[in-house]
Protein backbone atom coordinates (compact mmCIF):
# COMPACT_ATOMS: atom_id res chain seq x y z
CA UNK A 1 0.00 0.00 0.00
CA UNK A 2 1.11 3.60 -0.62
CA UNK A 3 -0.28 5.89 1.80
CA UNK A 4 -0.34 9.72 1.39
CA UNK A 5 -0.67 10.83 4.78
CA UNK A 6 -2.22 14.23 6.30
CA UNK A 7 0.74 15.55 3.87
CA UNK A 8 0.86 19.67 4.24
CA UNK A 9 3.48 21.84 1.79
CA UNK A 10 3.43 25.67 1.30
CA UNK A 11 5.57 27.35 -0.49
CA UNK A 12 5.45 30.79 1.60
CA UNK A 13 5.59 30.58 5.11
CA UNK A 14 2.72 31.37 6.86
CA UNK A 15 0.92 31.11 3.56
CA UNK A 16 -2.68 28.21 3.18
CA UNK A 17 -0.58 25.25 1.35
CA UNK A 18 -1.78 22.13 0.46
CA UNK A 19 -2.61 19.02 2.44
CA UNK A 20 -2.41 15.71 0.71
CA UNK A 21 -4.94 12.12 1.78
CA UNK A 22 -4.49 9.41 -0.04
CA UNK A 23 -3.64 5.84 -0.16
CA UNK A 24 -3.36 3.29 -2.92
CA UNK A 25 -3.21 -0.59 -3.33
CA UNK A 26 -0.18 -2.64 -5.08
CA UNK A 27 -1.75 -2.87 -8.75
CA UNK A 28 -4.21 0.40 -8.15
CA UNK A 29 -4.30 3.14 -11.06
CA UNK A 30 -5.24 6.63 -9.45
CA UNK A 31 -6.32 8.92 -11.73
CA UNK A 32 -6.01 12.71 -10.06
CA UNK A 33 -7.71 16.27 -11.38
CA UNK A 34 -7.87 19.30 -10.78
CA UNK A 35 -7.53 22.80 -12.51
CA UNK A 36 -3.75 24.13 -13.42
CA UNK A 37 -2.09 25.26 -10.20
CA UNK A 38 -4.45 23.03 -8.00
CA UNK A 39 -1.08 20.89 -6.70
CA UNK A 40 -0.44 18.13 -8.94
CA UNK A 41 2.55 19.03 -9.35
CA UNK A 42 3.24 19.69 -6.29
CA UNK A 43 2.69 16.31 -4.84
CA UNK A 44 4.43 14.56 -7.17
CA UNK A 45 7.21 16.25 -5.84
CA UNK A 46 6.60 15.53 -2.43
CA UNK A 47 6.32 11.84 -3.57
CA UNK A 48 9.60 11.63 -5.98
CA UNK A 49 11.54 13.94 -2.67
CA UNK A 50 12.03 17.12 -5.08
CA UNK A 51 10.24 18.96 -2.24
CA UNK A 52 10.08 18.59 1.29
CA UNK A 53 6.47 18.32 3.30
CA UNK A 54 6.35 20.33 6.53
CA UNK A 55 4.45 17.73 8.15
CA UNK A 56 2.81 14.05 7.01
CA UNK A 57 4.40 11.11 5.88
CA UNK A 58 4.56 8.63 2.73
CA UNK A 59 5.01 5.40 3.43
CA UNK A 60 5.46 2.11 1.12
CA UNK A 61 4.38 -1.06 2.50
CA UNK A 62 4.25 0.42 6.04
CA UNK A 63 7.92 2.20 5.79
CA UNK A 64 8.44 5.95 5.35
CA UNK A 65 10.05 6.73 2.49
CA UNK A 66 10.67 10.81 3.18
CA UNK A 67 14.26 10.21 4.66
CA UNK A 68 15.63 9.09 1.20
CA UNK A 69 16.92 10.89 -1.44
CA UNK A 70 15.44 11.37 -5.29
CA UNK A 71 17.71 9.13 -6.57
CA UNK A 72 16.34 6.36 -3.62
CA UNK A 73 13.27 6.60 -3.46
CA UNK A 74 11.18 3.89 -5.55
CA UNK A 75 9.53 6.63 -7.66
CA UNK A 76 9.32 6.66 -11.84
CA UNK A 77 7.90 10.24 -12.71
CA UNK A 78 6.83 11.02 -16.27
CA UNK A 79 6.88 14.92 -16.43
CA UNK A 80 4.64 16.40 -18.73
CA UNK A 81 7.56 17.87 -20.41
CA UNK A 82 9.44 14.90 -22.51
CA UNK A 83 13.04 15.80 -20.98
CA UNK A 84 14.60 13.77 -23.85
CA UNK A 85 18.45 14.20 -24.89
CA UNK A 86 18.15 15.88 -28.26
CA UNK A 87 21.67 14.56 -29.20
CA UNK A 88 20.81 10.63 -28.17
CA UNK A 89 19.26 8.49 -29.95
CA UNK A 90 15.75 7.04 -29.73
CA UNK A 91 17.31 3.97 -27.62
CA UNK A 92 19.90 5.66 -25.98
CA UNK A 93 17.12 8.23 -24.38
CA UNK A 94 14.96 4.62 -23.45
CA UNK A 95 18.07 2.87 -22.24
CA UNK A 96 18.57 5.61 -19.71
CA UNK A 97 15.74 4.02 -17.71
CA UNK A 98 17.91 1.10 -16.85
CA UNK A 99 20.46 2.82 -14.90
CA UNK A 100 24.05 3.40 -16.19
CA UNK A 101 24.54 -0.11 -17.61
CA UNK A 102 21.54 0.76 -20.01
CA UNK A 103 22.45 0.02 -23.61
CA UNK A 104 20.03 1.34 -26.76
CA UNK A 105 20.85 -2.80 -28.19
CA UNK A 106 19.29 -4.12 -24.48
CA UNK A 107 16.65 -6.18 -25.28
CA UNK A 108 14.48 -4.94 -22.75
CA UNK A 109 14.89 -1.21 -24.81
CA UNK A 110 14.11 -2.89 -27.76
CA UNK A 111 11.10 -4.93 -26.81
CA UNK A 112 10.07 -1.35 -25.15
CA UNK A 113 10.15 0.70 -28.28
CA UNK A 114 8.30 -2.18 -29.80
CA UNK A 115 4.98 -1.77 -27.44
CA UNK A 116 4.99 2.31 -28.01
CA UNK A 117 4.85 1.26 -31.89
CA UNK A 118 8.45 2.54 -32.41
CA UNK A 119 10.19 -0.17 -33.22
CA UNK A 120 11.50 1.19 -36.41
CA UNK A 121 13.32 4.01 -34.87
CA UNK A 122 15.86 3.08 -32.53
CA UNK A 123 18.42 4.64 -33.80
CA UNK A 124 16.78 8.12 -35.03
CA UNK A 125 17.87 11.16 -32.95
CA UNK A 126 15.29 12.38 -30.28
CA UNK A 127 15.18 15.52 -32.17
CA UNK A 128 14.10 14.02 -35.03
CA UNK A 129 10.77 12.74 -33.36
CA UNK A 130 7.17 14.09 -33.45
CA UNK A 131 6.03 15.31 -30.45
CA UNK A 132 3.40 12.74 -30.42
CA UNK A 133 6.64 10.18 -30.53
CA UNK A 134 8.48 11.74 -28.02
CA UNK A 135 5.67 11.29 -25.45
CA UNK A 136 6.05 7.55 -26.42
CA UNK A 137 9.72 7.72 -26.00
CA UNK A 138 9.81 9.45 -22.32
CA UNK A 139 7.11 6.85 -21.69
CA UNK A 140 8.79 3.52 -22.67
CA UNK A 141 11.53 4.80 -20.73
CA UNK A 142 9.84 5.49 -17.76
CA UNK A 143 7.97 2.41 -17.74
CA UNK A 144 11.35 0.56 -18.10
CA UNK A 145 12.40 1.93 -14.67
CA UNK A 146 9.90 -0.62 -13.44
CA UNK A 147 9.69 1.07 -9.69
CA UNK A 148 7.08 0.51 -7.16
CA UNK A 149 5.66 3.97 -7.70
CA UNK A 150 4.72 5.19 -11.13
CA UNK A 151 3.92 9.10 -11.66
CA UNK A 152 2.33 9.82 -15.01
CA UNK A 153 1.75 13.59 -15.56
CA UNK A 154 -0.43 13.65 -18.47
CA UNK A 155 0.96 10.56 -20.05
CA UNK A 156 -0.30 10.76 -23.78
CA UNK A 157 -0.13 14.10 -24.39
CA UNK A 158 0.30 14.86 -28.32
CA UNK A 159 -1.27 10.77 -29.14
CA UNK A 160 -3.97 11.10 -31.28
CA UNK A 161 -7.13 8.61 -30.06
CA UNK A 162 -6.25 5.63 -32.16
CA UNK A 163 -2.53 5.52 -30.66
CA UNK A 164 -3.23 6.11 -27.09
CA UNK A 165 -5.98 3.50 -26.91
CA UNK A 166 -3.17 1.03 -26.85
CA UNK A 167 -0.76 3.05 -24.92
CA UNK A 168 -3.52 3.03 -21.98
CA UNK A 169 -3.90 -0.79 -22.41
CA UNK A 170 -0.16 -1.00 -22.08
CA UNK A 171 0.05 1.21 -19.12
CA UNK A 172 -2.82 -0.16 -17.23
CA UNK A 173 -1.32 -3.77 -17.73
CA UNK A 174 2.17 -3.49 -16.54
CA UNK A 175 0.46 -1.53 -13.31
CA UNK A 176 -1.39 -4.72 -12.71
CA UNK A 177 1.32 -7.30 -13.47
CA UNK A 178 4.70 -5.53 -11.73
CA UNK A 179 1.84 -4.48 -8.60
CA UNK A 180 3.00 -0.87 -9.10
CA UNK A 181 0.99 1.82 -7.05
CA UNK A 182 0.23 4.17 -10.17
CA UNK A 183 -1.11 8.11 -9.83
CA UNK A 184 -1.95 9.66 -13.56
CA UNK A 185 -2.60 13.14 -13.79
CA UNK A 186 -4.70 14.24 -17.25
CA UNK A 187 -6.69 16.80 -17.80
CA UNK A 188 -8.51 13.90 -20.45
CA UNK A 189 -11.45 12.57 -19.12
CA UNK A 190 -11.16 9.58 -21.18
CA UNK A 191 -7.36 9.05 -19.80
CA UNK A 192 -9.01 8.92 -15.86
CA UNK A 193 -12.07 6.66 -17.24
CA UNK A 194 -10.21 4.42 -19.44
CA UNK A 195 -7.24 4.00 -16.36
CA UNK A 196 -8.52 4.80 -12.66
CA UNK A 197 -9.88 2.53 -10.37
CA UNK A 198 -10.02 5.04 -8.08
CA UNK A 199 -10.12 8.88 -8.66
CA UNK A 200 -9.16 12.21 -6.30
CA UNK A 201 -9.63 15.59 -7.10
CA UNK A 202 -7.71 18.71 -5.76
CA UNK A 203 -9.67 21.65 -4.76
CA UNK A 204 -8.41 24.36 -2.75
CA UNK A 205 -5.34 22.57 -1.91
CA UNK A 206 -7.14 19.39 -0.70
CA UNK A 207 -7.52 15.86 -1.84
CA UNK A 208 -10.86 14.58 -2.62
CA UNK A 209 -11.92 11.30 -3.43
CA UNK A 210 -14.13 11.07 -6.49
């Protein structure tokens, strides 16, 4: 179980900052909303350690996870900004998920590329890509990082209907089969419908289920 508990941030002191409820099974999709500045963001933060809460806890399977570092914690984020490598290749950028023995020729990069429908382009310069393809590319490798905690912040941005169909079928089955605790932010309401099995909203700095 991850458990988001009574978790308070604000970014001024002495300022009304957020406060964070809510808890999710091994396997469990989340699907969170809210309007642009509610806190999405924000928590994913908390959770991947980029910030730090003033009060609250996280806790995986019982244990705390707030006294470890980013690079500790068992967190794969998908910003809703690609952050590919320009200058890498499509593999290289996926291989990156794998730590620093990835190699673009890893099997488990290749087979990767092959589920976003990229299998063709392994060795084609991130800057080369469609933005659509990009997505796809900062998703396989994300996915590849194969943590206990999965972050998706708006996940199939720039997928036209037809593409992301599968991409959701994808996502929602290696949740289920690796027992990943999954949030997905999207401002889609066919991502949350197609994906959550539970849903929270943010309003005025809150967590709300439904």
């Amino acid at each position: 179980m991850l458990e988001i508990d009574r978790l308070t941030f604000s970014y001024r002191c002495g300022e009304t900052g957020f406060a964070f409820d809510l808890s999710i099974r091994p396997g469990e999709i989340a699907g969170l909303t809210g309007p642009s500045g509610a806190g999405k963001s924000t928590l994913f933060d908390l959770i991947a350690g980029f910030l730090d809460p003033a009060s609250g806890d996280i806790r995986l399977s019982g244990r705390s996870i707030l006294g470890l570092p980013p690079e500790d914690r068992p967190v794969s984020i998908l910003f809703q900004s690609d952050n590919l490598f320009d200058h890498l290749s499509t593999g290289a950028n996926v291989a990156l998920g794998l730590g620093s023995t990835g190699r673009a020729d890893d099997e488990r990069v290749i087979e990767a590329l092959a589920q976003m429908g990229l299998s063709g382009m392994i060795s084609r310069r991130a800057a080369q890509l469609s933005g659509g393809q990009r997505q796809r590319v900062a998703l396989a490798r994300t996915l590849l990082r194969n943590r206990p905690i999965l972050l998706l912040d708006e996940p199939f941005t720039g997928l036209d209907s037809e593409t992301a169909v599968p991409i959701r079928n994808l996502v929602r089955h290696m949740v289920r089969a690796n027992h990943w605790h999954a949030i997905v932010v999207s401002h889609q309401p066919e991502d949350i419908e197609a994906l959550a099995d539970s849903t929270y909203r943010i309003e005025d700095g809150r967590t709300v289920p439904g």
